[in-house]
C-alpha atoms as a PDB file:
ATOM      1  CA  UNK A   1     -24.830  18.184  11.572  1.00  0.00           C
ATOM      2  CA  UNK A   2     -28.250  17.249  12.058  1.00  0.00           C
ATOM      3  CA  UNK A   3     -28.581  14.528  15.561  1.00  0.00           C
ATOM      4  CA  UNK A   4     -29.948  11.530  15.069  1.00  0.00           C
ATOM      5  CA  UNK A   5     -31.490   9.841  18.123  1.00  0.00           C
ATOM      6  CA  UNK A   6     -30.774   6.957  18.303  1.00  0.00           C
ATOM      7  CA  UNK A   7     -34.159   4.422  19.656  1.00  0.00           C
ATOM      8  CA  UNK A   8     -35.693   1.566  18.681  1.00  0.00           C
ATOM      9  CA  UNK A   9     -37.491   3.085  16.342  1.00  0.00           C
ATOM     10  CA  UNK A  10     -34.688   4.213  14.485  1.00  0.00           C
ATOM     11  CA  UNK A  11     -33.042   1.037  14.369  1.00  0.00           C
ATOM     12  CA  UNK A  12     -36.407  -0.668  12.712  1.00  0.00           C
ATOM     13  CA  UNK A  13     -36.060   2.215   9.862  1.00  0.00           C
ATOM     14  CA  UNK A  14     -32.462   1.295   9.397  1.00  0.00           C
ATOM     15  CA  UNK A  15     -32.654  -2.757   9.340  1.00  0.00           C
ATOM     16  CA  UNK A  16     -33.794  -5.362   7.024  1.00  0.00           C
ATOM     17  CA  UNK A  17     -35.143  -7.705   8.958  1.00  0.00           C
ATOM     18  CA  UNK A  18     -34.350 -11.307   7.246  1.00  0.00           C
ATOM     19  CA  UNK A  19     -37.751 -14.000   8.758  1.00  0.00           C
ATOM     20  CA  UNK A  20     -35.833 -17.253   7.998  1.00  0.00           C
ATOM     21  CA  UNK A  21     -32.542 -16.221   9.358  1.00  0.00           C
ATOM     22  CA  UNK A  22     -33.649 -13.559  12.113  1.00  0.00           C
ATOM     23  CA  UNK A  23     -30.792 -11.445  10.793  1.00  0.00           C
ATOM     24  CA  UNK A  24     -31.549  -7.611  11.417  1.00  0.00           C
ATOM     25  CA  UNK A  25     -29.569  -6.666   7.839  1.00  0.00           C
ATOM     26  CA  UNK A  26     -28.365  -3.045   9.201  1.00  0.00           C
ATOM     27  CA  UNK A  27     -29.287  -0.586   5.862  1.00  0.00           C
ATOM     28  CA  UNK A  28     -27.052   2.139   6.505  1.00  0.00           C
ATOM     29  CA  UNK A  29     -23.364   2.941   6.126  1.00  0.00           C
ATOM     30  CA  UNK A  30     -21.242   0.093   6.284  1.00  0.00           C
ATOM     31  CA  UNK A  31     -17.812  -0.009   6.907  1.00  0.00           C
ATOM     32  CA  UNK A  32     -14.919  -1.369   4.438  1.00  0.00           C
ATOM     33  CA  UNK A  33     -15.689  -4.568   6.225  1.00  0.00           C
ATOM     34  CA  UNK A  34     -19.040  -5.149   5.820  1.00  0.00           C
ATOM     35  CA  UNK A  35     -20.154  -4.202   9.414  1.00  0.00           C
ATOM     36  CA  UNK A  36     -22.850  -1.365  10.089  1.00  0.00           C
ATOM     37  CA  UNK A  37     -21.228   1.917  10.921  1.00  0.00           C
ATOM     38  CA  UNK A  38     -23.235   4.561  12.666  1.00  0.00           C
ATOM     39  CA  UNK A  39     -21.681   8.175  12.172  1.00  0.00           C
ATOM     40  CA  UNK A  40     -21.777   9.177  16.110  1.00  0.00           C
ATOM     41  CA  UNK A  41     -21.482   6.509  17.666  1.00  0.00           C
ATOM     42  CA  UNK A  42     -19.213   4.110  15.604  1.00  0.00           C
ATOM     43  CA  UNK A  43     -20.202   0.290  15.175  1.00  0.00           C
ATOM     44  CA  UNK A  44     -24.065  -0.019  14.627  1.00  0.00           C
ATOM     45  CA  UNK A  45     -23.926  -3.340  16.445  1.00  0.00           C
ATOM     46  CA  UNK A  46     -22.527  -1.684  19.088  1.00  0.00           C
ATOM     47  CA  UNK A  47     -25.093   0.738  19.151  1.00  0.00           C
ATOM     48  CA  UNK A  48     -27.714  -1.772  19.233  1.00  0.00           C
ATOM     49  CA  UNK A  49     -26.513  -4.251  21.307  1.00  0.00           C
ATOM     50  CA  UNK A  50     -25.878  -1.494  24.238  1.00  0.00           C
ATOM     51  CA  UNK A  51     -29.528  -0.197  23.808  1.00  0.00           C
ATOM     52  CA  UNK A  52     -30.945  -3.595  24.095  1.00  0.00           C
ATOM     53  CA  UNK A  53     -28.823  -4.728  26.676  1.00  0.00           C
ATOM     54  CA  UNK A  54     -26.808  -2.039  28.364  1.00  0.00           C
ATOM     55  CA  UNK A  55     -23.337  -0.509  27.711  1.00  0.00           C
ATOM     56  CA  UNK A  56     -19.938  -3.123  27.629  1.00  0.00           C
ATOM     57  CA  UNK A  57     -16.394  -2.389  28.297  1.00  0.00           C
ATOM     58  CA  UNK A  58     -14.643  -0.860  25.309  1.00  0.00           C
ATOM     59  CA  UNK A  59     -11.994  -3.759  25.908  1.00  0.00           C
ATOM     60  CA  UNK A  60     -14.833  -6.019  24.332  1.00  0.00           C
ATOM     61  CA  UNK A  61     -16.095  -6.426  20.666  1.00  0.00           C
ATOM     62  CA  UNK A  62     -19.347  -7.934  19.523  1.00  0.00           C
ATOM     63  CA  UNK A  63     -19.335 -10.979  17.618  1.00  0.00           C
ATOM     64  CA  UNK A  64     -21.789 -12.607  15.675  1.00  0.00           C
ATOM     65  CA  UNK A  65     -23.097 -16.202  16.012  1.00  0.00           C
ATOM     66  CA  UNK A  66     -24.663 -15.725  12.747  1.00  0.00           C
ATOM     67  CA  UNK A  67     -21.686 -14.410  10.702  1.00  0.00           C
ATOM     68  CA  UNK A  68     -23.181 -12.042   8.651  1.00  0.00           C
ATOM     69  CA  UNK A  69     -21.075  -9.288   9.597  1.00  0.00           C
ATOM     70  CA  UNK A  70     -24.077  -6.181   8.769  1.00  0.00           C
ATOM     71  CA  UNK A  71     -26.721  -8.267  11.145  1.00  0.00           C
ATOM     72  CA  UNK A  72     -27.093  -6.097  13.936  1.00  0.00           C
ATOM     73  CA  UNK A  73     -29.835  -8.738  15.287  1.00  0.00           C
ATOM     74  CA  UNK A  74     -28.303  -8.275  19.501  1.00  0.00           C
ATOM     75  CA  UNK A  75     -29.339 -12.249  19.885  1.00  0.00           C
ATOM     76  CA  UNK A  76     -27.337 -12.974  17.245  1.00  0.00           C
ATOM     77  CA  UNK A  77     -24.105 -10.892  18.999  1.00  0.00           C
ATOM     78  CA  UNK A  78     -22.113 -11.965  21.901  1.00  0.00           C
ATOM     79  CA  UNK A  79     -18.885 -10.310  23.338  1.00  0.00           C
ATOM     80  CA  UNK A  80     -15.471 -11.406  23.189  1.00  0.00           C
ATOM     81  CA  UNK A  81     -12.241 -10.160  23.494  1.00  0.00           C
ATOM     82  CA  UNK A  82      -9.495  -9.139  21.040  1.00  0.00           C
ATOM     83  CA  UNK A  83      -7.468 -11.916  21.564  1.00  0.00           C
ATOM     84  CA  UNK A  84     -10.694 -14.327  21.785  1.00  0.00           C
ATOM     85  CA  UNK A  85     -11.254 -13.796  18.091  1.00  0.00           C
ATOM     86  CA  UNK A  86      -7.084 -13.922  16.861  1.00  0.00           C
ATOM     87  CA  UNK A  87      -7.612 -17.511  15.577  1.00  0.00           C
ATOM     88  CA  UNK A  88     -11.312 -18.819  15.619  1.00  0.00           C
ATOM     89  CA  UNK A  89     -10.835 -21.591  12.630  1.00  0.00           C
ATOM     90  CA  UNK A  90      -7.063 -21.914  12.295  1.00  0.00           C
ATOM     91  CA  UNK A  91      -6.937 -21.468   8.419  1.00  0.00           C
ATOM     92  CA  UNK A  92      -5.930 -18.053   8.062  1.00  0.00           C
ATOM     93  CA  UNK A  93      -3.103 -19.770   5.546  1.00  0.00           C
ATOM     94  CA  UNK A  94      -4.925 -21.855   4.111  1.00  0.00           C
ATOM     95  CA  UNK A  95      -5.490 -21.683   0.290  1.00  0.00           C
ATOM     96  CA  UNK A  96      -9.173 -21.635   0.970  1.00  0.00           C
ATOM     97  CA  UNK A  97      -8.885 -18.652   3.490  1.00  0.00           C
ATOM     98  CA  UNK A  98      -6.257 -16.891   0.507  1.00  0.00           C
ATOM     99  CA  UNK A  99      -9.385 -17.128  -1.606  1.00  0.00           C
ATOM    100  CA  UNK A 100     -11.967 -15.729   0.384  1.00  0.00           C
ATOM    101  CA  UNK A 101      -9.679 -12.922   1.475  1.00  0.00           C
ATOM    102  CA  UNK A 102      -8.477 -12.187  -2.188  1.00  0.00           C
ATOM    103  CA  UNK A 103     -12.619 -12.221  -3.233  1.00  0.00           C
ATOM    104  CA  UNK A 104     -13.493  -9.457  -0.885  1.00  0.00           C
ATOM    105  CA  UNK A 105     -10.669  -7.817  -1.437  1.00  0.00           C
ATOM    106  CA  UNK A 106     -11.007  -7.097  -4.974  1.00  0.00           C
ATOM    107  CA  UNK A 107     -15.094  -6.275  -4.083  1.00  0.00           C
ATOM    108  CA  UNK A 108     -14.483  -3.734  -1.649  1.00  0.00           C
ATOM    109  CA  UNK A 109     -11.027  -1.980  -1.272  1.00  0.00           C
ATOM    110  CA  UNK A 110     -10.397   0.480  -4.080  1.00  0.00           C
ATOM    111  CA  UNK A 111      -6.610   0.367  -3.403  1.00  0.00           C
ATOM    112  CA  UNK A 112      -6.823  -3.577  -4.863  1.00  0.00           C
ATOM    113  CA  UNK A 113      -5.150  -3.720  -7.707  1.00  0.00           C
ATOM    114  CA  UNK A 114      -8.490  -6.124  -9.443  1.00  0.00           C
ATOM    115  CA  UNK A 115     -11.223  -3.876  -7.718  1.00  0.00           C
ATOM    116  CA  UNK A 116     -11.818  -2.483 -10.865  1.00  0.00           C
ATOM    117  CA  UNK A 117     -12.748  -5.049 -12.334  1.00  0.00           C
ATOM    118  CA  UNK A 118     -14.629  -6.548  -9.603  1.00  0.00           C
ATOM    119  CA  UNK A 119     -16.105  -3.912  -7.285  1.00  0.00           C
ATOM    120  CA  UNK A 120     -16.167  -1.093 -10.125  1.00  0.00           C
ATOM    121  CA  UNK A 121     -18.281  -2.827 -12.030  1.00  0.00           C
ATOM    122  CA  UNK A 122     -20.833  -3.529  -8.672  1.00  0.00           C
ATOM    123  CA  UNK A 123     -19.561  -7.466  -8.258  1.00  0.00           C
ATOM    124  CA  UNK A 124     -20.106  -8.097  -4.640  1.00  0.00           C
ATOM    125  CA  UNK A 125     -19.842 -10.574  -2.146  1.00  0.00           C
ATOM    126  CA  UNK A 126     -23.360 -12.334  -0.586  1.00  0.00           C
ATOM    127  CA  UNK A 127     -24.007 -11.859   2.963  1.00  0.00           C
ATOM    128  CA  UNK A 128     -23.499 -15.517   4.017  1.00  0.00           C
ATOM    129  CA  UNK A 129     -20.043 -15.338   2.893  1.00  0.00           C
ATOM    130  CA  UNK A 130     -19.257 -12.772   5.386  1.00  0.00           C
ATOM    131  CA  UNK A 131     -17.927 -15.524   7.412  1.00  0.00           C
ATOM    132  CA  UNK A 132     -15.104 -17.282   6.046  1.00  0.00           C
ATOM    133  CA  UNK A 133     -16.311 -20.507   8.375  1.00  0.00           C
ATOM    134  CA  UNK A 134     -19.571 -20.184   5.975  1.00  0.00           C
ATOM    135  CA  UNK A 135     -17.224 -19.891   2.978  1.00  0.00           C
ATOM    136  CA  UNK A 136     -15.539 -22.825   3.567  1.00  0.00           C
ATOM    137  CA  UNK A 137     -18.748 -24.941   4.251  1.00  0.00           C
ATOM    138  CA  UNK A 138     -20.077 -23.789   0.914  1.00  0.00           C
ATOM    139  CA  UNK A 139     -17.011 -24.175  -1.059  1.00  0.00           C
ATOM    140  CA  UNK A 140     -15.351 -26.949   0.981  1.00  0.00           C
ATOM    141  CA  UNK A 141     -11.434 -27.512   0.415  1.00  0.00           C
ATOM    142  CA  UNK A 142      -9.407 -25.980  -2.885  1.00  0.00           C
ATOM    143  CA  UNK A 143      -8.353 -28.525  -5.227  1.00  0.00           C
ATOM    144  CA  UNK A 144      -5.065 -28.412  -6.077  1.00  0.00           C
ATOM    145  CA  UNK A 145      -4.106 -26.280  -9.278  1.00  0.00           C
ATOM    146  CA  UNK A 146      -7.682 -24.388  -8.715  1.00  0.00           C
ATOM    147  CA  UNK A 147      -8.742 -21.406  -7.852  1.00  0.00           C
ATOM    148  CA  UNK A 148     -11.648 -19.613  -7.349  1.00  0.00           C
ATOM    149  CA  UNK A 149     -14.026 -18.762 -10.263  1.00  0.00           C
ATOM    150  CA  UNK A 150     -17.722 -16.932 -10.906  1.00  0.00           C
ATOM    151  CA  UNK A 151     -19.894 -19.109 -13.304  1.00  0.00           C
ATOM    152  CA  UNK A 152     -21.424 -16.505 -14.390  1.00  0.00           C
ATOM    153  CA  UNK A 153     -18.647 -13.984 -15.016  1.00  0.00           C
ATOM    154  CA  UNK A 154     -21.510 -11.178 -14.416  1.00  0.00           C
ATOM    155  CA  UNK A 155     -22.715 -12.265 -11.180  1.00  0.00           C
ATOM    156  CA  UNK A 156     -21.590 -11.756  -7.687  1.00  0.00           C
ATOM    157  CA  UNK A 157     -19.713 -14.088  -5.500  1.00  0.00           C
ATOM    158  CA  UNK A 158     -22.263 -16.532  -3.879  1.00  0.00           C
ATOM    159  CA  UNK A 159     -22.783 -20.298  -3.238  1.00  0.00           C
ATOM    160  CA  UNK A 160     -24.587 -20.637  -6.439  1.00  0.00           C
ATOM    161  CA  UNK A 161     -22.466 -18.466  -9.067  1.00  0.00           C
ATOM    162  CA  UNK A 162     -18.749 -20.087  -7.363  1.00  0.00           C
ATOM    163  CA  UNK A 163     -17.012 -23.245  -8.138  1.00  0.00           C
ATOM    164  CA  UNK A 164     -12.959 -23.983  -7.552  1.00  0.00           C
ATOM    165  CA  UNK A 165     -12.148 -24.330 -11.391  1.00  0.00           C
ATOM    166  CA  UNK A 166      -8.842 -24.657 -13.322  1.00  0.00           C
ATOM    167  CA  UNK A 167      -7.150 -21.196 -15.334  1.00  0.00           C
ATOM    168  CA  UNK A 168      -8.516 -23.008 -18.417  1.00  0.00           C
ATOM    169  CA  UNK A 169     -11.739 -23.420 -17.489  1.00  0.00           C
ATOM    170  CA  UNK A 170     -11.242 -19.736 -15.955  1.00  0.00           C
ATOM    171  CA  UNK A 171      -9.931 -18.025 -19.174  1.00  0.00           C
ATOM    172  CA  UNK A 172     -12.827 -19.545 -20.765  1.00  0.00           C
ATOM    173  CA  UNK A 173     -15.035 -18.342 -18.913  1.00  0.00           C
ATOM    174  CA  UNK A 174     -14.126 -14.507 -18.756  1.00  0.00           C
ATOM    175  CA  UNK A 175     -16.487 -11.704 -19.791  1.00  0.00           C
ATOM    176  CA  UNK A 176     -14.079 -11.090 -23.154  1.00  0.00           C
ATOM    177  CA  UNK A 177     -15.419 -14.772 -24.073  1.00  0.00           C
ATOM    178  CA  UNK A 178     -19.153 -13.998 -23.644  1.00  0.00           C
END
């Protein structure tokens, strides 16, 4: 296996770098969860954060004030424990936080019994909505009897292609329809 070194320079080849955000998109591998996975060395933000700024405890993770979980950007990252980052919002059973869990689920994990027809067929999930806190202050609170829905059945999950709709207005709206 060919080394890689790992410098500065290396992480400018690897990173999109976003002007209006100052997110550093990493370009490489990314884990299932969206974060930047470097093959020696394990998380990319990691990796960047301890070249910038020195090595951490491995007790500590890196989290991102930004919540774009592939922004390896170390002034948007700042370390926290384990147990720090259990709870941040208090939602995780919420119908909203069902939602957002259940739309990168069926985008990214194979063993999802929808990812094929969601992630097969390329749908993703936008960077912003990395962060369920962003989710949520896009999509603001489900309805009741709604779920969920793509306008554009073709499109990916984003602020502009999402609404909370009813299964009418779903099943009207699928790709069989179009």
């Amino acid at each position: 296996m060919r080394r890689i070194d790992f410098t500065r320079e290396y992480i400018e080849a690897k990173t999109e770098k976003i002007p209006f955000a100052g997110c550093w998109l990493w370009t490489g591998a990314l884990n299932m969860n969206g974060y930047g996975r470097l093959r020696a060395r394990g998380s990319a933000q990691r990796g960047v954060w301890e070249l910038y700024n020195g090595s951490i405890s491995p007790r500590l993770i890196l989290r991102h004030t930004c919540g774009v979980r592939s922004c390896v950007n170390p002034a948007h990252l700042f370390t926290a424990t384990k147990r720090d980052v259990v709870v941040t919002h208090g939602l995780t059973r919420s119908p909203e936080y069902n939602s957002w869990t259940g739309m990168r689920n069926r985008c990214r994990k194979p063993s999802d019994v929808a990812y094929k027809y969601y992630g097969a067929r390329g749908v993703s999930v936008c960077a912003r909505w990395e962060s369920f806190e962003n989710f949520l202050a896009d999509m603001g609170e489900r309805p009741k009897g709604m779920s969920l829905d793509r306008i554009n059945s073709l499109g990916n999950y984003e602020p502009s292609n999402c609404r909370w709709a009813t299964t009418k207005q779903q099943h009207e709206n699928r790709v069989l329809n179009r």
